[in-house]
PDB file of N, CA and C in Angstrom:
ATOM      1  N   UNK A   1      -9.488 -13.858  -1.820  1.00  0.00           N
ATOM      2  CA  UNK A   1      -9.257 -12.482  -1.438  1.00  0.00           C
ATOM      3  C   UNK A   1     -10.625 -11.822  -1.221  1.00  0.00           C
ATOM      4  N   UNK A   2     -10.402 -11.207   0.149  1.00  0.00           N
ATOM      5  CA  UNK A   2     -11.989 -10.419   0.024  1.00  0.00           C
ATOM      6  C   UNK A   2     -12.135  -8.963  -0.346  1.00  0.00           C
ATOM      7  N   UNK A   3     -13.513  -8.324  -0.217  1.00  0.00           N
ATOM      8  CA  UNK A   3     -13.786  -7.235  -0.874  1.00  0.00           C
ATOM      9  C   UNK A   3     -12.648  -6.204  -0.538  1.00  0.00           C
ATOM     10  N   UNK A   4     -12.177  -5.833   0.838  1.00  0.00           N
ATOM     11  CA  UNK A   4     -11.661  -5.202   1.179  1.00  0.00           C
ATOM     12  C   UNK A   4      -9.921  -5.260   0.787  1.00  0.00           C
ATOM     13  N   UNK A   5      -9.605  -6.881   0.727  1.00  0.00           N
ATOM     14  CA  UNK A   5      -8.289  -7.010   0.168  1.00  0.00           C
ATOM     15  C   UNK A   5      -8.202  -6.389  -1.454  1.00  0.00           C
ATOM     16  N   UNK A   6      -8.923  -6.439  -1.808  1.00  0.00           N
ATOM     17  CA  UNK A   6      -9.307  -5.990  -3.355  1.00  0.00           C
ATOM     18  C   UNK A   6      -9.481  -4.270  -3.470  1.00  0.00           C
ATOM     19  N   UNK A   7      -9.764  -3.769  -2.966  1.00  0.00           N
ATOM     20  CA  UNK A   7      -9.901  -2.470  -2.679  1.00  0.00           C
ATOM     21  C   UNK A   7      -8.835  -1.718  -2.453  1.00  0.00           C
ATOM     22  N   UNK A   8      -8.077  -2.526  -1.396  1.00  0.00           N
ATOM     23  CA  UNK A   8      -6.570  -1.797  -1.038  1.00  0.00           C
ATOM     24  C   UNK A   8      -5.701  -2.174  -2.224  1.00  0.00           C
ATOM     25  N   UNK A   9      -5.934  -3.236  -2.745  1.00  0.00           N
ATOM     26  CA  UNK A   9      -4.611  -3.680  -3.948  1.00  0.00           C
ATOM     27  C   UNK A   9      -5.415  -2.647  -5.040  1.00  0.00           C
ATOM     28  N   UNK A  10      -6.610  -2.139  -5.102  1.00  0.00           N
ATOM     29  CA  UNK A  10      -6.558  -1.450  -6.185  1.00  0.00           C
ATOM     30  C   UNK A  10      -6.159   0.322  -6.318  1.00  0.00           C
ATOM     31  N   UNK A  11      -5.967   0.358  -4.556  1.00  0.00           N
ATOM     32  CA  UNK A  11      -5.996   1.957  -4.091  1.00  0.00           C
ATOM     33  C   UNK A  11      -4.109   1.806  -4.481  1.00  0.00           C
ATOM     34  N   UNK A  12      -3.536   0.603  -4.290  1.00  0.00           N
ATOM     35  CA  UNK A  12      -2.033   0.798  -4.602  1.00  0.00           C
ATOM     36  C   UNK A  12      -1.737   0.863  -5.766  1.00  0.00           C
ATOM     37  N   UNK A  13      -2.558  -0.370  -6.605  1.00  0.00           N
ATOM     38  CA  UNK A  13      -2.316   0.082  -7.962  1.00  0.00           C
ATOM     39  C   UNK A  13      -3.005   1.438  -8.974  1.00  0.00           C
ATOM     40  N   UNK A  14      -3.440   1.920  -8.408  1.00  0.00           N
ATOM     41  CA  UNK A  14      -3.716   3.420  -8.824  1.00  0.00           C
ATOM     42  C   UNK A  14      -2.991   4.102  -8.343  1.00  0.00           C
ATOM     43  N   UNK A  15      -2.096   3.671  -7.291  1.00  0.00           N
ATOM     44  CA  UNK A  15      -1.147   4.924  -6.639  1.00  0.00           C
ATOM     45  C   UNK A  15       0.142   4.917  -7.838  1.00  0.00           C
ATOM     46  N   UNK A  16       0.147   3.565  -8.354  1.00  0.00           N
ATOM     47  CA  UNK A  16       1.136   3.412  -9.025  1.00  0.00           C
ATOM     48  C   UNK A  16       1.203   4.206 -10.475  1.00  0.00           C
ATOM     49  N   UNK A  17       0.080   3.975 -10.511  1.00  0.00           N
ATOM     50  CA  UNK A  17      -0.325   4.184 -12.160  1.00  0.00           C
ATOM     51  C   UNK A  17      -0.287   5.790 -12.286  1.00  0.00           C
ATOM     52  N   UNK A  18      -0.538   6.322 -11.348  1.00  0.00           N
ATOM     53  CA  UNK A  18      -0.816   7.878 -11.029  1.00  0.00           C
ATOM     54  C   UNK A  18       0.954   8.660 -10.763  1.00  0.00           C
ATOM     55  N   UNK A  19       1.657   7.205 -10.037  1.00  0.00           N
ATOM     56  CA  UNK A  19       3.129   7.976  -9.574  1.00  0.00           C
ATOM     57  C   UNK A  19       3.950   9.000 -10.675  1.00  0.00           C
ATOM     58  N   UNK A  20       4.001  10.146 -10.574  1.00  0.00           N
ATOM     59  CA  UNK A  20       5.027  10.099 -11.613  1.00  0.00           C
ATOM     60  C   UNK A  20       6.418   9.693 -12.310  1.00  0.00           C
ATOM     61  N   UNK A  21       7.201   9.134 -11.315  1.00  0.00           N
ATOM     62  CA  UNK A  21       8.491   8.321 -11.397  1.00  0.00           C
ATOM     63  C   UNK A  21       7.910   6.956 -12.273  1.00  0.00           C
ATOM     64  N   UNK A  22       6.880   6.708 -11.638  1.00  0.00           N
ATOM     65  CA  UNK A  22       6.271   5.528 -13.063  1.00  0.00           C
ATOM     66  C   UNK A  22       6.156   5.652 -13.687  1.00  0.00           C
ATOM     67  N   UNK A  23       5.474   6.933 -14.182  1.00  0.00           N
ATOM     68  CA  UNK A  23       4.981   6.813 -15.330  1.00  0.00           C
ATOM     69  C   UNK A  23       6.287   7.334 -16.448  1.00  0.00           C
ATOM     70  N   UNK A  24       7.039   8.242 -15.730  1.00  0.00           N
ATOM     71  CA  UNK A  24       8.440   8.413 -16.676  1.00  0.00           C
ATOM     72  C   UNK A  24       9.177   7.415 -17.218  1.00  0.00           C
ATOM     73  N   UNK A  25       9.095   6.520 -16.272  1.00  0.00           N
ATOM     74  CA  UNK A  25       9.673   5.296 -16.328  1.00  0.00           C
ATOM     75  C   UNK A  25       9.182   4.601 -17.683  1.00  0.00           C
ATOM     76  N   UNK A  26       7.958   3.824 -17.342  1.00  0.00           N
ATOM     77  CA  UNK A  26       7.305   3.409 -18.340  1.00  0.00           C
ATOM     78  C   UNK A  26       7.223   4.369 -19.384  1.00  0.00           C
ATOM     79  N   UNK A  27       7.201   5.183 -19.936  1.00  0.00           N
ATOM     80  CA  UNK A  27       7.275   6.132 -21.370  1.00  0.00           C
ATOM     81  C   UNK A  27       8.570   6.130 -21.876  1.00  0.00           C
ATOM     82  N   UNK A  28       9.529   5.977 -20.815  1.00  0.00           N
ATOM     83  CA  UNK A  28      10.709   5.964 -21.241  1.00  0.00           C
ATOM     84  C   UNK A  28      11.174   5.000 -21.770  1.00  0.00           C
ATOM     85  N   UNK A  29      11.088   3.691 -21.437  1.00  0.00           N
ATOM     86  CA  UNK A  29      10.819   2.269 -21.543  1.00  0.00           C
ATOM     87  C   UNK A  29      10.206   2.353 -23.323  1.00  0.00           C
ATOM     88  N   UNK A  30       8.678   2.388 -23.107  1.00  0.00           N
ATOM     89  CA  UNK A  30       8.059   2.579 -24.632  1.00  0.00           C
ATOM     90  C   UNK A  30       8.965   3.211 -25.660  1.00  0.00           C
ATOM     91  N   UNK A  31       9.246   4.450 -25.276  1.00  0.00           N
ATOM     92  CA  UNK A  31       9.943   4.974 -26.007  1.00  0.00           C
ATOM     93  C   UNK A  31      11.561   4.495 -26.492  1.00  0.00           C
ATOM     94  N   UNK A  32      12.047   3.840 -26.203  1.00  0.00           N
ATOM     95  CA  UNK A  32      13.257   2.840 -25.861  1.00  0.00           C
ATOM     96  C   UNK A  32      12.792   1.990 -27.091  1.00  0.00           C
ATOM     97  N   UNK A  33      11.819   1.142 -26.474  1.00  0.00           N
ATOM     98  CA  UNK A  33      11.377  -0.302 -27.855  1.00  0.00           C
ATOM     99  C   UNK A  33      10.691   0.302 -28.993  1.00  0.00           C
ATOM    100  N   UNK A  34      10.255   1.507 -29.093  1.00  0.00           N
ATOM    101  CA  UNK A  34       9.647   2.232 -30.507  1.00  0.00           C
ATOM    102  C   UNK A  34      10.916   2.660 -30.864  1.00  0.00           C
ATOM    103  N   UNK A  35      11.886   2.959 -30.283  1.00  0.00           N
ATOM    104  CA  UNK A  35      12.716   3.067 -30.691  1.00  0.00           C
ATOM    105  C   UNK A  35      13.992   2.035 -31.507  1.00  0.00           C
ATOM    106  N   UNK A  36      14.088   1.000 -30.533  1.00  0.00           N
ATOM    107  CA  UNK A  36      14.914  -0.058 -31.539  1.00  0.00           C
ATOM    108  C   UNK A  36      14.216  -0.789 -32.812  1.00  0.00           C
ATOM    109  N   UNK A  37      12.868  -0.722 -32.176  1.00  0.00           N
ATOM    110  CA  UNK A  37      12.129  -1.191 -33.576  1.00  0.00           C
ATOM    111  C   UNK A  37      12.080  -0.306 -34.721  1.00  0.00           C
ATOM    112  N   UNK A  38      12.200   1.107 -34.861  1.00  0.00           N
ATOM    113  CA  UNK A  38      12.289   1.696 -36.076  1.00  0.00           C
ATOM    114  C   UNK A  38      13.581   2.028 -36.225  1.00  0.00           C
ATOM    115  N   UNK A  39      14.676   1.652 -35.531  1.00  0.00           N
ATOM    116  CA  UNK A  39      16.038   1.861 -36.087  1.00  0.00           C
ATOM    117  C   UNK A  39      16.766   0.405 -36.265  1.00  0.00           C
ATOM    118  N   UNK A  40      15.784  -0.590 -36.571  1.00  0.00           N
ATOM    119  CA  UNK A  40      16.344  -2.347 -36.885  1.00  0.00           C
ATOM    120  C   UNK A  40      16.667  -2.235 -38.664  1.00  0.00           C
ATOM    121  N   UNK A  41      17.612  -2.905 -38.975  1.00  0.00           N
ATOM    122  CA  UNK A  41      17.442  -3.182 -40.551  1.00  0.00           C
ATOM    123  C   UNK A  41      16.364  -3.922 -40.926  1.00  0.00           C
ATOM    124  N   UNK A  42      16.319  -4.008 -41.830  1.00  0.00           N
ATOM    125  CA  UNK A  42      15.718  -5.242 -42.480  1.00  0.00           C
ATOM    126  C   UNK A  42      15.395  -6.143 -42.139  1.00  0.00           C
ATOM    127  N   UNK A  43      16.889  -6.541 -42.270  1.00  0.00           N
ATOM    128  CA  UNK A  43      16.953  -8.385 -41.816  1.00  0.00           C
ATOM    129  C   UNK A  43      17.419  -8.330 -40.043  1.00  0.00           C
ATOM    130  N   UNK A  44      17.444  -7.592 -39.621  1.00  0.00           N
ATOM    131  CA  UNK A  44      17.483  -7.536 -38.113  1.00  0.00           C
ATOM    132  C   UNK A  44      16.349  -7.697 -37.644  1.00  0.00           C
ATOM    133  N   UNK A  45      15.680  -9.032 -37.801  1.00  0.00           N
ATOM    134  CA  UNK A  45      13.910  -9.740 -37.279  1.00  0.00           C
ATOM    135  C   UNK A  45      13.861  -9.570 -35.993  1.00  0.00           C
ATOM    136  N   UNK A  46      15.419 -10.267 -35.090  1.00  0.00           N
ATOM    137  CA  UNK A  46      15.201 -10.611 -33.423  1.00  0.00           C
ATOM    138  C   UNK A  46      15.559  -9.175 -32.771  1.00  0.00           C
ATOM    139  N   UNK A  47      16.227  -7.915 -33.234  1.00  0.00           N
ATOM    140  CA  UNK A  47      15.825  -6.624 -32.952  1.00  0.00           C
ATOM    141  C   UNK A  47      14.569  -6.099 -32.510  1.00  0.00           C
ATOM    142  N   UNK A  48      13.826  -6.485 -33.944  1.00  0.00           N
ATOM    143  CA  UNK A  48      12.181  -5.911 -33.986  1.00  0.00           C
ATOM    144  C   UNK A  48      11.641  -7.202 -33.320  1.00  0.00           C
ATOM    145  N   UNK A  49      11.742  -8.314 -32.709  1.00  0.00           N
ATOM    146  CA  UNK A  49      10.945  -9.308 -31.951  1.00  0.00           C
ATOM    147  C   UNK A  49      11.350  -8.954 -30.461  1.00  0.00           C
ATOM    148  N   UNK A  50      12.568  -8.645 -30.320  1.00  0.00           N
ATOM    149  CA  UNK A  50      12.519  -8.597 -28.739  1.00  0.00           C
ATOM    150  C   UNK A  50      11.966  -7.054 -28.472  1.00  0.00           C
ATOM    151  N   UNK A  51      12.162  -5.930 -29.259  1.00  0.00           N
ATOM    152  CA  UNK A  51      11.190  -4.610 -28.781  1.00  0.00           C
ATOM    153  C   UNK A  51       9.799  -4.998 -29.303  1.00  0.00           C
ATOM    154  N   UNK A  52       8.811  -5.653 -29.852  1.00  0.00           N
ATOM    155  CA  UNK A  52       7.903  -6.120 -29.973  1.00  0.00           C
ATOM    156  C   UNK A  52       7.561  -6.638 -28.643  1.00  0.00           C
ATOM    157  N   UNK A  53       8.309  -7.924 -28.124  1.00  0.00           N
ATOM    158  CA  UNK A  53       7.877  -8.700 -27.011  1.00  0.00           C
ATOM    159  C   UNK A  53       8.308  -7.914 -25.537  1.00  0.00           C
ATOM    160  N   UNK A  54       9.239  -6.841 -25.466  1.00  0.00           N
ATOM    161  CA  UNK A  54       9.333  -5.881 -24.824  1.00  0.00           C
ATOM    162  C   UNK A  54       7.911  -5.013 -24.344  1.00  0.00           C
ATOM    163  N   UNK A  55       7.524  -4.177 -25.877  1.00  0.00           N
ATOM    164  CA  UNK A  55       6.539  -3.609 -25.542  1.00  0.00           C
ATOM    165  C   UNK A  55       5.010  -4.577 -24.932  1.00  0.00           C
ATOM    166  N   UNK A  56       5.054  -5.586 -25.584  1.00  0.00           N
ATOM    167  CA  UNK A  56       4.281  -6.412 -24.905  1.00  0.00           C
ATOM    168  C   UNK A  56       4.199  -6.479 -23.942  1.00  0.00           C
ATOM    169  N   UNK A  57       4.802  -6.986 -23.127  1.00  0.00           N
ATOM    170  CA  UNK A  57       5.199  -7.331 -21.664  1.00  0.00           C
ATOM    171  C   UNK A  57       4.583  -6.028 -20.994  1.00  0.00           C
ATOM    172  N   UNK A  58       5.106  -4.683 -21.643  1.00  0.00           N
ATOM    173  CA  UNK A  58       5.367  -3.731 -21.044  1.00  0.00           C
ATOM    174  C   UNK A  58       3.740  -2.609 -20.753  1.00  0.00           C
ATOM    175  N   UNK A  59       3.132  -3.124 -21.937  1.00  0.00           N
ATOM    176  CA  UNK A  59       1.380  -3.361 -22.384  1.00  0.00           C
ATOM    177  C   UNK A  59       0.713  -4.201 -20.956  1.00  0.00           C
ATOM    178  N   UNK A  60       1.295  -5.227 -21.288  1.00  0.00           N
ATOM    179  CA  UNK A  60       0.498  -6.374 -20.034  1.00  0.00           C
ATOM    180  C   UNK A  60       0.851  -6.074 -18.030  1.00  0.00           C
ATOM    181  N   UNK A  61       1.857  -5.134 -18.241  1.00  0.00           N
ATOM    182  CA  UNK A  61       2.252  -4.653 -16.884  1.00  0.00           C
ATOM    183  C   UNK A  61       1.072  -3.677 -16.737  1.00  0.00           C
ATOM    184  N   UNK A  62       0.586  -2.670 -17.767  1.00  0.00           N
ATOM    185  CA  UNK A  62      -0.265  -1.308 -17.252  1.00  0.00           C
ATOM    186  C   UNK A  62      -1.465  -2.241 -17.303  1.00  0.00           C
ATOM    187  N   UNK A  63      -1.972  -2.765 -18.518  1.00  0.00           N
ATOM    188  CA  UNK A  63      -3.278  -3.683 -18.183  1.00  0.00           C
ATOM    189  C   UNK A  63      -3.226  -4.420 -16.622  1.00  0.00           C
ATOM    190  N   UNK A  64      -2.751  -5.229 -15.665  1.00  0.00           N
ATOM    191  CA  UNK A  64      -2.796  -5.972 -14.776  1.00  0.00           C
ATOM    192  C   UNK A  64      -3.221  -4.938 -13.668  1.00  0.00           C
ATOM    193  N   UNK A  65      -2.338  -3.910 -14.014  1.00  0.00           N
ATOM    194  CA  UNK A  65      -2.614  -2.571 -12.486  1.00  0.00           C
ATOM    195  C   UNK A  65      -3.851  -2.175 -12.322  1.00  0.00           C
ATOM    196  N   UNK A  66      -4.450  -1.798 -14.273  1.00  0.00           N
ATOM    197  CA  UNK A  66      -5.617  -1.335 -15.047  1.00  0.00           C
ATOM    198  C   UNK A  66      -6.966  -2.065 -14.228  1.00  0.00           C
ATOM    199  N   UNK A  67      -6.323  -3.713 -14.357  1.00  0.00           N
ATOM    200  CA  UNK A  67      -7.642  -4.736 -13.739  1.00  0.00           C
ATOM    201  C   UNK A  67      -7.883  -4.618 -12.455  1.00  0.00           C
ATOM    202  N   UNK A  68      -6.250  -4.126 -11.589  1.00  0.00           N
ATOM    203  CA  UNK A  68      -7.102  -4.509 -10.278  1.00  0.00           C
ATOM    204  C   UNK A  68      -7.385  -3.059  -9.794  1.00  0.00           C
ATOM    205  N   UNK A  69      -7.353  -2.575 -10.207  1.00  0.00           N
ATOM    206  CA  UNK A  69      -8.202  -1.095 -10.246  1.00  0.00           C
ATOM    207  C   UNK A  69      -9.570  -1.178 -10.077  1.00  0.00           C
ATOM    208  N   UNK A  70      -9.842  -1.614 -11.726  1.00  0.00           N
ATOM    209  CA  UNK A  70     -11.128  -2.054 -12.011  1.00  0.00           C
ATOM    210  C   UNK A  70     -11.863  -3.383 -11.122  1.00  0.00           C
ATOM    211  N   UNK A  71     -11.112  -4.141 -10.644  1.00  0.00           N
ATOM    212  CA  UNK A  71     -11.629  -5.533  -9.345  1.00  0.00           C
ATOM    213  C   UNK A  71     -12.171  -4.477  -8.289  1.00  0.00           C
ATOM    214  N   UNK A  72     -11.305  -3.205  -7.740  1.00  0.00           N
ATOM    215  CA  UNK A  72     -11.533  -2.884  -6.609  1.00  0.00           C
ATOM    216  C   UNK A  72     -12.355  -1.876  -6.840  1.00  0.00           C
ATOM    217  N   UNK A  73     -12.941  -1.321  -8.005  1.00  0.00           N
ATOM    218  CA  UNK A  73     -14.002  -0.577  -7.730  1.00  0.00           C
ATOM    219  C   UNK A  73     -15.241  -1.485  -7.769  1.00  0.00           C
ATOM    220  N   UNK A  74     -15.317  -2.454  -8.536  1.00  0.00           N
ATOM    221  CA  UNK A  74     -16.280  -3.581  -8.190  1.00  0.00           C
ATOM    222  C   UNK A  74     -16.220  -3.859  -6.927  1.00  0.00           C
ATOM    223  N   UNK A  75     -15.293  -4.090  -6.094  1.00  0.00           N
ATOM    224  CA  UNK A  75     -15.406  -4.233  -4.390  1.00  0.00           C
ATOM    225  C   UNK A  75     -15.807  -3.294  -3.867  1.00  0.00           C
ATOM    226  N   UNK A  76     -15.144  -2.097  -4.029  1.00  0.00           N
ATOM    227  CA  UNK A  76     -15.968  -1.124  -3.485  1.00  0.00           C
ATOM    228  C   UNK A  76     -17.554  -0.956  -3.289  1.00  0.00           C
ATOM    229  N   UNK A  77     -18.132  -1.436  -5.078  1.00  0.00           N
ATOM    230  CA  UNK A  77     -19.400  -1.344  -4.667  1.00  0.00           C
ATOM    231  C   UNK A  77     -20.037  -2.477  -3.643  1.00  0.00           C
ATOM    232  N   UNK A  78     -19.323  -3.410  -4.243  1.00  0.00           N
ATOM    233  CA  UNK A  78     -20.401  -4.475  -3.415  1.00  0.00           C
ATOM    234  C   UNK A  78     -20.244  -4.062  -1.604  1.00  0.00           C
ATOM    235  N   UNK A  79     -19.013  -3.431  -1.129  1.00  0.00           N
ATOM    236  CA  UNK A  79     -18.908  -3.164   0.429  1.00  0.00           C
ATOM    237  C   UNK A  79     -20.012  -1.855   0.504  1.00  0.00           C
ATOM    238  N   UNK A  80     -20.062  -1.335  -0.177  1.00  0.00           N
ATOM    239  CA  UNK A  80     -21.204  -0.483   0.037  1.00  0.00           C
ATOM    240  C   UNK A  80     -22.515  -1.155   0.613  1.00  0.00           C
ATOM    241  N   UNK A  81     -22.565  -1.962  -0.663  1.00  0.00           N
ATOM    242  CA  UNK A  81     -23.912  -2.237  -0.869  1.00  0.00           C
ATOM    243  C   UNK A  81     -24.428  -3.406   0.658  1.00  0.00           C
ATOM    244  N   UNK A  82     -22.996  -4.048   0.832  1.00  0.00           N
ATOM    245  CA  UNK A  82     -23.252  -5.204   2.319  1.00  0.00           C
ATOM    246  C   UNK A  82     -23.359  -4.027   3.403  1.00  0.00           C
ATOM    247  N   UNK A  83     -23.127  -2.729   3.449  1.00  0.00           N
ATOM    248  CA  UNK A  83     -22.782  -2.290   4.710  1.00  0.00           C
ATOM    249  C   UNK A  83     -24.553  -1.376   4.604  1.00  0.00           C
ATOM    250  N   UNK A  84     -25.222  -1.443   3.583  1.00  0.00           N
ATOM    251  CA  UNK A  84     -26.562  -0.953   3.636  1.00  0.00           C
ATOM    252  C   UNK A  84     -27.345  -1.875   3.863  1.00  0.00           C
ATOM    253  N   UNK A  85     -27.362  -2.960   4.093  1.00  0.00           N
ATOM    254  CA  UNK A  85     -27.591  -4.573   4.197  1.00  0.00           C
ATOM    255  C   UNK A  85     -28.221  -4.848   5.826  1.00  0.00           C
TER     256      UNK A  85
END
C-alpha cells in the first residue's frame, strides 16, 4: 500500500471515529457488556467471559481505526516531505 493509499484509509477511519452514529453505537455496545458483567452472579463465569471478550473485541475495533489514523499521518508526512524532494 502506498503513501497515499494510507492517507485516504486514515481520512476514512477518522471519519469513522468522529461519526456520531458510531460513536453512539459503540458506547452503547460498552455500555451493554459493563453492563452484563456487573449484573452476572457469581458462578455465572461464561456471562462475565463473553462481556469481557465482547469488550475486547470491541477495544481492538477503536485501536485498528486508532492505527490507521496514526499510519496515515506518518504518510502524510513522508508525501510532504517527497513532494519537497
Amino acid at each position: 500500500m502506498n503513501n497515499q493509499e494510507k492517507l485516504n484509509r486514515a481520512i476514512n477511519a477518522q471519519h469513522l471515529l468522529d461519526d456520531p452514529l458510531i460513536q453512539e453505537a459503540l458506547a452503547s455496545m460498552e455500555s451493554m457488556y459493563i453492563s452484563d458483567w456487573k449484573s452476572s452472579t457469581v458462578d455465572d463465569v461464561v456471562k462475565r467471559e463473553r462481556a469481557y471478550a465482547c469488550m475486547t473485541v470491541l477495544n481492538d475495533f477503536k485501536a485498528a481505526l486508532s492505527s490507521f489514523v496514526n499510519t496515515g499521518k506518518i504518510a502524510e508526512k513522508q508525501i510532504e516531505r517527497d513532494s519537497k524532494l
